[in-house]
N, C-alpha and C. Protein backbone atom coordinates (compact mmCIF):
# COMPACT_ATOMS: atom_id res chain seq x y z
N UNK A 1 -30.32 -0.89 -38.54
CA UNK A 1 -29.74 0.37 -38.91
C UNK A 1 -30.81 1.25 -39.51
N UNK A 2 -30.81 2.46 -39.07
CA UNK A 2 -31.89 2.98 -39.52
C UNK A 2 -31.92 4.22 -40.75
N UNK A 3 -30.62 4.77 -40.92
CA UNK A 3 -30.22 4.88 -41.91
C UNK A 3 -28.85 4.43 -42.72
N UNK A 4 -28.86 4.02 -43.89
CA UNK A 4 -28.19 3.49 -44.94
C UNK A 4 -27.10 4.43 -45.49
N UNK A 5 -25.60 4.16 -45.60
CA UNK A 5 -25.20 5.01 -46.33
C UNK A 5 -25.25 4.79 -48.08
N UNK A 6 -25.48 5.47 -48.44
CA UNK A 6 -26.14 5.69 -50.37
C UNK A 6 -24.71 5.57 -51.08
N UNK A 7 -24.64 4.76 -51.99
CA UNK A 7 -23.62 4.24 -53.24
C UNK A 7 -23.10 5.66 -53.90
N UNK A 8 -23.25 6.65 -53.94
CA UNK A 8 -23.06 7.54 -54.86
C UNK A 8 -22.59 7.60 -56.24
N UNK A 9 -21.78 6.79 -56.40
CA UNK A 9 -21.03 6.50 -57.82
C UNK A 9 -21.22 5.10 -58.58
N UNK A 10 -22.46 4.94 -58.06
CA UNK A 10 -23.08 3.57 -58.48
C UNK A 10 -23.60 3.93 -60.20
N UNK A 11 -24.14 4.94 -60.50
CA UNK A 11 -24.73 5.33 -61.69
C UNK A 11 -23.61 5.29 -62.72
N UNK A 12 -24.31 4.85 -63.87
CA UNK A 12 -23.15 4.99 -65.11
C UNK A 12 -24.07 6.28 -66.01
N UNK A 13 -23.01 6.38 -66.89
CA UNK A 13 -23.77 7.90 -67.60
C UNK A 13 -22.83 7.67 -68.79
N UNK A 14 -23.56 7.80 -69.51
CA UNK A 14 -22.88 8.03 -71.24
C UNK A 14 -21.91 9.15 -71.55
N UNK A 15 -20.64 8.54 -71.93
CA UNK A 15 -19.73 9.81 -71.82
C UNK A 15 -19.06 9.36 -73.32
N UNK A 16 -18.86 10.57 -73.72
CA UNK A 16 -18.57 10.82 -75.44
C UNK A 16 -17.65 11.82 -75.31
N UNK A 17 -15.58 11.09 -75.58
CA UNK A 17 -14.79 11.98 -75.54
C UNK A 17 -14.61 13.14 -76.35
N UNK A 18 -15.28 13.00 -77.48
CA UNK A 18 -14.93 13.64 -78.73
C UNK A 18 -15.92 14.44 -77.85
N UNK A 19 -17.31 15.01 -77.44
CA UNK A 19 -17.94 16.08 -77.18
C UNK A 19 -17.91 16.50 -75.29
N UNK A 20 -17.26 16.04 -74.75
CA UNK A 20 -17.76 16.23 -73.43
C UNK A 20 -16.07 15.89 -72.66
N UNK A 21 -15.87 17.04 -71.97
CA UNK A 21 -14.93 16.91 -70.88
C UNK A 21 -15.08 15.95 -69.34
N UNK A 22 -14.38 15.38 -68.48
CA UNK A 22 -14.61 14.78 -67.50
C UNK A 22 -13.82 16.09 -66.35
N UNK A 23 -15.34 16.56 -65.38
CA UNK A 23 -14.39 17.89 -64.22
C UNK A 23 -15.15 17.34 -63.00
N UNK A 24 -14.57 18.16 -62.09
CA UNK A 24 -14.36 17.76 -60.81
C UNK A 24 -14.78 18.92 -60.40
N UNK A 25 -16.28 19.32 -59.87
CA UNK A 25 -16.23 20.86 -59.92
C UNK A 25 -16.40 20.80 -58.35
N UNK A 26 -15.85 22.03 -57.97
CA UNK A 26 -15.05 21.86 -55.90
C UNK A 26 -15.77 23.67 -55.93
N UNK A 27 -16.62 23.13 -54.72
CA UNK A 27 -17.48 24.22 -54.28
C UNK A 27 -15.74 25.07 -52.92
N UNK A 28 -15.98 26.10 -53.39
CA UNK A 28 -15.04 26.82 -52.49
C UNK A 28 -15.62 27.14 -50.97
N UNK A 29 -17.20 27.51 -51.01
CA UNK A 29 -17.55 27.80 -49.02
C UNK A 29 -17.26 26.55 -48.84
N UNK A 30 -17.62 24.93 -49.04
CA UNK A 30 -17.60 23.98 -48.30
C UNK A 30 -17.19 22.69 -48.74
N UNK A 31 -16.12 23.17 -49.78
CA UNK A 31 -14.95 22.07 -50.00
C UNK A 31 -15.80 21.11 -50.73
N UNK A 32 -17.38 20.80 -50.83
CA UNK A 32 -17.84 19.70 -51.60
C UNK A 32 -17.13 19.31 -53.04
N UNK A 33 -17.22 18.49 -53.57
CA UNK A 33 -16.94 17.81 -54.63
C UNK A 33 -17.82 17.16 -55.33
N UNK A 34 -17.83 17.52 -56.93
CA UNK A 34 -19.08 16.84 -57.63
C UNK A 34 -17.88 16.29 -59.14
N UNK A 35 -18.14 14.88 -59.33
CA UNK A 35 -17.87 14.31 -61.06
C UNK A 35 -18.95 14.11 -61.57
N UNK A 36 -18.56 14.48 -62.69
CA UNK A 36 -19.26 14.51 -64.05
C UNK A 36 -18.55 15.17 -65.15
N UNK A 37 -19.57 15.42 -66.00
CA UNK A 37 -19.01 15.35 -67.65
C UNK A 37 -19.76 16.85 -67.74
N UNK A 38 -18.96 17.52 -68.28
CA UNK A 38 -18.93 19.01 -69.24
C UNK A 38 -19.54 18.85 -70.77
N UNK A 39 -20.09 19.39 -71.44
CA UNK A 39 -20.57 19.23 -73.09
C UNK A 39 -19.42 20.76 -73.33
N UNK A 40 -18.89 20.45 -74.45
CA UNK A 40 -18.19 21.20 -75.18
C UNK A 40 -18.53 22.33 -75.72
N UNK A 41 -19.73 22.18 -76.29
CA UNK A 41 -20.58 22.76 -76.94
C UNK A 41 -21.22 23.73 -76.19
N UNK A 42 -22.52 23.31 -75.48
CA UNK A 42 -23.34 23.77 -74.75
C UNK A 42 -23.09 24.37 -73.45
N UNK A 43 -21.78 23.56 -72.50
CA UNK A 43 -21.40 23.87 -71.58
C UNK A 43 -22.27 23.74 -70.07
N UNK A 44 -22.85 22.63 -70.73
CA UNK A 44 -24.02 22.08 -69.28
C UNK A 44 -22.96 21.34 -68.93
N UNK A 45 -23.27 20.95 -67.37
CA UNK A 45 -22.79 19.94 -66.68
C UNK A 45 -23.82 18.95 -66.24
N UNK A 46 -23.36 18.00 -66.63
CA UNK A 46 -23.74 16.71 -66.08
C UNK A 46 -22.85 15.57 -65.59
N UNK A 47 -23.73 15.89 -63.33
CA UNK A 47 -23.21 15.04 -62.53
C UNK A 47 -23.52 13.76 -62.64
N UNK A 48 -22.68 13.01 -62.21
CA UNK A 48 -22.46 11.29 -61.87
C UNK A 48 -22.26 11.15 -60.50
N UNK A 49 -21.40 11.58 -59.42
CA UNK A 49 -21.34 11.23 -58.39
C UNK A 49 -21.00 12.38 -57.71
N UNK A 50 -21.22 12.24 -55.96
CA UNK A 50 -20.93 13.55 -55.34
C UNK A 50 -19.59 12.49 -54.90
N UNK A 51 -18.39 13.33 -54.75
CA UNK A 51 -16.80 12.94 -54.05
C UNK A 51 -16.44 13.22 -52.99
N UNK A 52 -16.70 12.13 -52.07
CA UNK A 52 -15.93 12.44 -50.58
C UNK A 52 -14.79 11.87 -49.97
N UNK A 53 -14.13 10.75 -51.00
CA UNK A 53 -13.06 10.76 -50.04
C UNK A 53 -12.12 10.62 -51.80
N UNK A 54 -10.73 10.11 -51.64
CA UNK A 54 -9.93 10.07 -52.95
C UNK A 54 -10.24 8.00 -53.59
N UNK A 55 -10.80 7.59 -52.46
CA UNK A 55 -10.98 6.37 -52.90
C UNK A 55 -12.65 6.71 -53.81
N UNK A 56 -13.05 7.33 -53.70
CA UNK A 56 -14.12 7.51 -55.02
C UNK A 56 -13.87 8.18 -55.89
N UNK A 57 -13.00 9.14 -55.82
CA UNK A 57 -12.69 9.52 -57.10
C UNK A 57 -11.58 8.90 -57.79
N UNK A 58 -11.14 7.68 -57.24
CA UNK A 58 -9.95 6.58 -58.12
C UNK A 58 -11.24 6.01 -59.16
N UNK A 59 -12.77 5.62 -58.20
CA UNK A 59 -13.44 4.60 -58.55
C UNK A 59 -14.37 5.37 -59.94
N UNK A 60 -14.13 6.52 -59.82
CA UNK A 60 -14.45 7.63 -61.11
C UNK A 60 -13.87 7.15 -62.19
N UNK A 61 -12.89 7.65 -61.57
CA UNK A 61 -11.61 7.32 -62.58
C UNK A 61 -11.48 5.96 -63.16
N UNK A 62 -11.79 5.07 -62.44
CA UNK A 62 -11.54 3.66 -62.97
C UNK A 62 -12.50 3.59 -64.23
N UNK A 63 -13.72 3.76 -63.84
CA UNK A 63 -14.73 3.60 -64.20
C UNK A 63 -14.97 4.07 -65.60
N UNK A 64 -14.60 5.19 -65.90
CA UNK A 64 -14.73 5.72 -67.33
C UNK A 64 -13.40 5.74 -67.75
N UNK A 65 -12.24 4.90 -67.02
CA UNK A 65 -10.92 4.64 -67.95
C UNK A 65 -9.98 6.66 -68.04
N UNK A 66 -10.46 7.36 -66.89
CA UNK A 66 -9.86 8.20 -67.22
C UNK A 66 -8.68 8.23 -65.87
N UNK A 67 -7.42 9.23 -67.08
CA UNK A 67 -6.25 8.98 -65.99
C UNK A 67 -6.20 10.62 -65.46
N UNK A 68 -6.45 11.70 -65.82
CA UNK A 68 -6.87 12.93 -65.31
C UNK A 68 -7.59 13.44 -65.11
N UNK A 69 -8.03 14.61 -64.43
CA UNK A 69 -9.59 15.12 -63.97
C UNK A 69 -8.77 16.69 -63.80
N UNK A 70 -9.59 17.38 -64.71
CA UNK A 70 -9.81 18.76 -64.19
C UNK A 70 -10.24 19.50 -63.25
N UNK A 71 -10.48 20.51 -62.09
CA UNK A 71 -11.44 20.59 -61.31
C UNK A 71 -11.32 22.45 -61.30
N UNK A 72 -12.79 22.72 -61.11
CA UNK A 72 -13.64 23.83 -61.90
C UNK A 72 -14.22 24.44 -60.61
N UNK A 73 -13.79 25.41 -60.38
CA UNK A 73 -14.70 26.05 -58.84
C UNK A 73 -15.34 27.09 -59.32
């Protein structure tokens, strides 16, 4: 096989409820999907995984124990 498909949501990332939101930010020209964590404060985003089907964003979800997701276009 000569190319591999890539884990995307393999990375863990430090997430701190008290300062940082969990969003789902959805590009409107081309439907992409990105998770990660929002800072409260500062209002940077920081991605964890790009989302392509709903079985990765369960595995989001599993993963940092969250049962909702916002999503931010």
């Amino acid at each position: 096989m000569l190319f591999k498909k890539k884990d995307t949501c393999r990375k863990t990332v430090e997430y701190d409820p008290e300062t940082q939101i969990p969003i789902l930010r959805c590009s409107i020209c081309n439907g992409e999907q990105v998770a990660g964590f929002k800072d409260l404060r500062s209002g940077s985003f920081t991605e964890v995984c790009l989302i392509r089907d709903s079985k990765e964003l369960d595995e989001f979800k599993l993963t940092y124990g969250l049962s909702d997701i916002t999503k931010e276009y």
